[in-house]
C-alpha atoms as a PDB file:
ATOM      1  CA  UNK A   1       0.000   0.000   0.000  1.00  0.00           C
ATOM      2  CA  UNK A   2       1.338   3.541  -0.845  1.00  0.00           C
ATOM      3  CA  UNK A   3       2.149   6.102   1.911  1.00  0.00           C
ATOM      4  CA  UNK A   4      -0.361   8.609   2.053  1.00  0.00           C
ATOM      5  CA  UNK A   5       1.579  11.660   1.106  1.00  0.00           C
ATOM      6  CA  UNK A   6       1.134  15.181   0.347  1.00  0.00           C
ATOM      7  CA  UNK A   7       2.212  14.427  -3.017  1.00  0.00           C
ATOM      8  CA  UNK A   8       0.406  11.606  -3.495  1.00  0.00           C
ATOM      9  CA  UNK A   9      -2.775  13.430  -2.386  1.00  0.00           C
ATOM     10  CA  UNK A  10      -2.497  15.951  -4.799  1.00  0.00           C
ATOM     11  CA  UNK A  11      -1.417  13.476  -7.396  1.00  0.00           C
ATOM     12  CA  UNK A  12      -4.695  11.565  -6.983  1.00  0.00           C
ATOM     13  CA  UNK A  13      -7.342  14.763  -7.162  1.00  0.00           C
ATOM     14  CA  UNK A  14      -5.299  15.170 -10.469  1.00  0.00           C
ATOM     15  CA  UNK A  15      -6.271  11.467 -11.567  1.00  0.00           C
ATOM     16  CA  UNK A  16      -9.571  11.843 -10.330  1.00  0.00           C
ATOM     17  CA  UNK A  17     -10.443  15.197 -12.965  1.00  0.00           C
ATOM     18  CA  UNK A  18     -10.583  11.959 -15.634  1.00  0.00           C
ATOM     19  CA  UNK A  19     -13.663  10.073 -16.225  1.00  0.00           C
ATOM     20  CA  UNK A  20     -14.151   6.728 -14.619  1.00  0.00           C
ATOM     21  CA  UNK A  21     -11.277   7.761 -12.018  1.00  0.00           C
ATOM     22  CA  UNK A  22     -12.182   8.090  -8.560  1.00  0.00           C
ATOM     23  CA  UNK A  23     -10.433   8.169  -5.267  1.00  0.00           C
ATOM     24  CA  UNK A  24      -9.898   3.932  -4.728  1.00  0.00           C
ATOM     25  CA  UNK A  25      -8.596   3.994  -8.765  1.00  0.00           C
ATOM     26  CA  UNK A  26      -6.366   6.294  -8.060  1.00  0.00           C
ATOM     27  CA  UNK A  27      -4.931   4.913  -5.228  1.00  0.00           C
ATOM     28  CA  UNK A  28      -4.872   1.813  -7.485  1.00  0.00           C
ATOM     29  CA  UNK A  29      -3.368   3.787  -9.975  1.00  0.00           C
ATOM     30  CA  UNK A  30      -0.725   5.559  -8.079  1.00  0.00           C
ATOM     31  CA  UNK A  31       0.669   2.317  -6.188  1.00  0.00           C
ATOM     32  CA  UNK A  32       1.082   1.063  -9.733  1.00  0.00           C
ATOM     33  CA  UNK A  33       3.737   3.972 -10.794  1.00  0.00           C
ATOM     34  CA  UNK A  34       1.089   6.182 -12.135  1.00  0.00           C
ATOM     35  CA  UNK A  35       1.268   8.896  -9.779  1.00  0.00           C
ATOM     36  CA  UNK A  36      -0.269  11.984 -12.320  1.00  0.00           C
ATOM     37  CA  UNK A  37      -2.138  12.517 -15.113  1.00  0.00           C
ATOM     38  CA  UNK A  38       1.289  13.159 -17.026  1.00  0.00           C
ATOM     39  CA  UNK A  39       2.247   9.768 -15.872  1.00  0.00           C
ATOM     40  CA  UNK A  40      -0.828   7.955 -17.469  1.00  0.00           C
ATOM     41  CA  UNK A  41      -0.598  10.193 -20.573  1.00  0.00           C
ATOM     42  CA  UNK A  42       3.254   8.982 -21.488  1.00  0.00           C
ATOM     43  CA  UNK A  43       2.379   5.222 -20.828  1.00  0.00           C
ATOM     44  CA  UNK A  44       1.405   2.385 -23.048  1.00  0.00           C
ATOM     45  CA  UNK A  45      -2.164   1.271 -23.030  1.00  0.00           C
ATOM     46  CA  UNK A  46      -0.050  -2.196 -22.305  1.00  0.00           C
ATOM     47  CA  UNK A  47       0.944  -1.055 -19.043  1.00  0.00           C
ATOM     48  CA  UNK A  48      -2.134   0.804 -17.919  1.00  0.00           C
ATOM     49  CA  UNK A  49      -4.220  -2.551 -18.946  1.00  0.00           C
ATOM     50  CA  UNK A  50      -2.172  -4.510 -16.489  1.00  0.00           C
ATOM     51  CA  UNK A  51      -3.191  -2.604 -13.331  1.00  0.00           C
ATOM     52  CA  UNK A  52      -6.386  -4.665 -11.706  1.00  0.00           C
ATOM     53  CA  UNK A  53      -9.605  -2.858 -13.502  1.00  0.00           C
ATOM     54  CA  UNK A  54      -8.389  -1.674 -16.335  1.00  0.00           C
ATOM     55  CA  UNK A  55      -8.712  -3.541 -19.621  1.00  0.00           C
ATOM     56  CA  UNK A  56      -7.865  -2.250 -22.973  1.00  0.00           C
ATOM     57  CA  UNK A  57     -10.727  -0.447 -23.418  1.00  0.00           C
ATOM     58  CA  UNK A  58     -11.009   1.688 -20.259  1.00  0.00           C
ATOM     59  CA  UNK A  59      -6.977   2.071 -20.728  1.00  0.00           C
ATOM     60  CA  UNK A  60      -7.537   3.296 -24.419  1.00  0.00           C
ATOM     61  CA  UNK A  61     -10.432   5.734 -22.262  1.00  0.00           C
ATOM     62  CA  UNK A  62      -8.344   6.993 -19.722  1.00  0.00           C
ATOM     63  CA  UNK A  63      -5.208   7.142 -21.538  1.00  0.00           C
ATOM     64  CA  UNK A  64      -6.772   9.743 -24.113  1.00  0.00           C
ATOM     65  CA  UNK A  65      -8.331  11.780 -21.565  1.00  0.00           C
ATOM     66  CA  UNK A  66      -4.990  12.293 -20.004  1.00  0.00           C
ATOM     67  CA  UNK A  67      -3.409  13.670 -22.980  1.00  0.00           C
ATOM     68  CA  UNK A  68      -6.606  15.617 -23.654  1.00  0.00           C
ATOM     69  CA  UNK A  69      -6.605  16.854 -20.431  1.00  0.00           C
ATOM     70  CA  UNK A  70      -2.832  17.773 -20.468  1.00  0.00           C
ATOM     71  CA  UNK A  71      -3.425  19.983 -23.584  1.00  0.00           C
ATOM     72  CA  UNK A  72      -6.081  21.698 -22.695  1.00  0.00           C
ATOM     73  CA  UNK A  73      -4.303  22.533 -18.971  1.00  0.00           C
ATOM     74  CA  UNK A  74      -1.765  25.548 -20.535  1.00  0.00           C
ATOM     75  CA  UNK A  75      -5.126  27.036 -22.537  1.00  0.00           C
ATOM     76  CA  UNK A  76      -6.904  26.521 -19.187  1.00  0.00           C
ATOM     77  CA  UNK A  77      -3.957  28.238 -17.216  1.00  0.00           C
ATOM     78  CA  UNK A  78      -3.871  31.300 -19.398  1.00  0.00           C
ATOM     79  CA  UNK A  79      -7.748  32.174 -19.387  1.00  0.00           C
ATOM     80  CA  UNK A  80      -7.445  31.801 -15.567  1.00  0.00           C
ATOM     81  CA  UNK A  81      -4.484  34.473 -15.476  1.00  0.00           C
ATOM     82  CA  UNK A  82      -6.353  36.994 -18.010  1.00  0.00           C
ATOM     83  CA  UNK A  83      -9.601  36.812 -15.432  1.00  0.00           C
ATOM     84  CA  UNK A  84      -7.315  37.105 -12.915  1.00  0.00           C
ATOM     85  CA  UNK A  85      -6.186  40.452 -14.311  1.00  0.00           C
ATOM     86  CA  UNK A  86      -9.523  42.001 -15.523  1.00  0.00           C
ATOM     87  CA  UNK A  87     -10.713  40.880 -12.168  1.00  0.00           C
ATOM     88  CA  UNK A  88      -8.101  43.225 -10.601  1.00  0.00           C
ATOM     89  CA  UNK A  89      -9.058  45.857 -12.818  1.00  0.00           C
ATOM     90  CA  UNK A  90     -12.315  46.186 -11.979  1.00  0.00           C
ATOM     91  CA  UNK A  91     -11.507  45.967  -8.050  1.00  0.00           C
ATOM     92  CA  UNK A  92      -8.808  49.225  -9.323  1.00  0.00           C
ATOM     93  CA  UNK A  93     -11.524  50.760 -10.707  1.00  0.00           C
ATOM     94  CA  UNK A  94     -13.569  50.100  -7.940  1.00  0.00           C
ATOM     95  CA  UNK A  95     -12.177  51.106  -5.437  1.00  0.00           C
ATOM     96  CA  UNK A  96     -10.750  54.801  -7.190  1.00  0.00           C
ATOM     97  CA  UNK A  97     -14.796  55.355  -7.727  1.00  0.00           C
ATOM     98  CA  UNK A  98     -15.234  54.853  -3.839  1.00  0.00           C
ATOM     99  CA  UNK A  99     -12.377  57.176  -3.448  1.00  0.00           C
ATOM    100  CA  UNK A 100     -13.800  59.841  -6.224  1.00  0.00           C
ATOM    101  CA  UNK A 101     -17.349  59.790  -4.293  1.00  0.00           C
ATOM    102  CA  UNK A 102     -15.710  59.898  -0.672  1.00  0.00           C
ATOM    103  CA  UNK A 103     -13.540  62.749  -1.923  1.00  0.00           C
ATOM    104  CA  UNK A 104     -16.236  64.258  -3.874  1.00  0.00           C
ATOM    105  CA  UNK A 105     -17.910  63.887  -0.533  1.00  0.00           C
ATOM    106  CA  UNK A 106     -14.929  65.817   1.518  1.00  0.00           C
ATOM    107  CA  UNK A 107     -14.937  68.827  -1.228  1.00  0.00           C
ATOM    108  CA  UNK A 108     -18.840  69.229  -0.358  1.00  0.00           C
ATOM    109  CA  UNK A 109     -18.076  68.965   3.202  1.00  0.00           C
ATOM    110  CA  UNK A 110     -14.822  71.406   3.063  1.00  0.00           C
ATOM    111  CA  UNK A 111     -17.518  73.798   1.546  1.00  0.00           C
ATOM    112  CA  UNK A 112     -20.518  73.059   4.103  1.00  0.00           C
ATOM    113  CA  UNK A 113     -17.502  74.192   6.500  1.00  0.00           C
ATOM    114  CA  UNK A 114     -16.352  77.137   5.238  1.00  0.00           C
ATOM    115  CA  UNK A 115     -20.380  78.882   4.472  1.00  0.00           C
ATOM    116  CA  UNK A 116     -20.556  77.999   8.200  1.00  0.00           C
ATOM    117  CA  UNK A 117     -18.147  79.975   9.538  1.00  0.00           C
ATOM    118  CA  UNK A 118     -19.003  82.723   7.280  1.00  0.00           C
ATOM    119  CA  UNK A 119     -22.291  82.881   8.808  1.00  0.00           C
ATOM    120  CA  UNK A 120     -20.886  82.639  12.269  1.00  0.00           C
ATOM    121  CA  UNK A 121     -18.519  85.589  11.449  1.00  0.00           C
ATOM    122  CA  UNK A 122     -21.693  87.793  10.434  1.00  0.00           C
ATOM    123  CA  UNK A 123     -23.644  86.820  13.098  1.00  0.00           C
ATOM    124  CA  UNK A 124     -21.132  87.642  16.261  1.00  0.00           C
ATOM    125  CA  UNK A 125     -19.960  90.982  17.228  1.00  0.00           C
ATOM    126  CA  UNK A 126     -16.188  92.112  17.010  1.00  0.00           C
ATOM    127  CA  UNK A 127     -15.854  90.770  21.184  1.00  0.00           C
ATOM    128  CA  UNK A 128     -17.194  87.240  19.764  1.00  0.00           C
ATOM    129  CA  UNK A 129     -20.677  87.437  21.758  1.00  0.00           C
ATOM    130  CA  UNK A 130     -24.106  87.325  18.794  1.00  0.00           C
ATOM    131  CA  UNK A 131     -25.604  90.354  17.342  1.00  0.00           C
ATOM    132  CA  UNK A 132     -29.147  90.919  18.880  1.00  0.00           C
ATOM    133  CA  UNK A 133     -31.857  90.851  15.796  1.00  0.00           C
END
């Protein structure tokens, strides 16, 4: 039985993203040398027929899907990065609207200020005390 590794973990969720591979076949899988999807992708359908389960069929199957699976990984990888990017773009823009509006809302407020103490300057005397109406 194979040592439950990190490696091995990951190695096996990898397996399991191809049909008809779950966690106990890829367990199977693994403590037969096939420890990725890379792994079952470079092999014969010879020697992926010989591990318990798999005849030439389902190695034809799985053997296919691997390579498939490999090539569409960099395509995958890309579109991931270019969200990834456009995602942080919008958070950018974002976050300078909330800081247009809060500073939009400072200017209003820096002016609310200053008409207040204009009318408290015309509404005290020169000693600081209120004119009487």
């Amino acid at each position: 039985m194979a040592v439950e590794t990190k490696e091995n973990i990951m190695s096996q969720s990898q397996l399991t993203d191809l049909p008809t591979i779950g966690e106990h076949t890829a367990r199977l899988l693994a403590e037969h040398g096939f420890q990725s999807v890379a792994d079952l992708a470079a092999a014969t359908v010879e020697k992926i027929s010989a591990v318990p389960g798999f005849g030439d069929a389902r190695a034809v199957t799985v053997r296919e899907a691997a390579v498939q699976l490999l090539q569409e990984a960099p395509v995958q990888e890309e579109e991931a990065k270019v969200k990834k990017e456009k995602d942080k773009k919008k958070d950018g823009k974002k976050k300078n609207k909330k800081k247009d509006k809060k500073d939009k809302k400072d200017k209003k407020g820096k002016k609310k200020d200053k008409k207040d103490k204009k009318k408290d300057k015309k509404g005290k005397k020169k000693d600081g005390k209120k004119k009487k109406k």
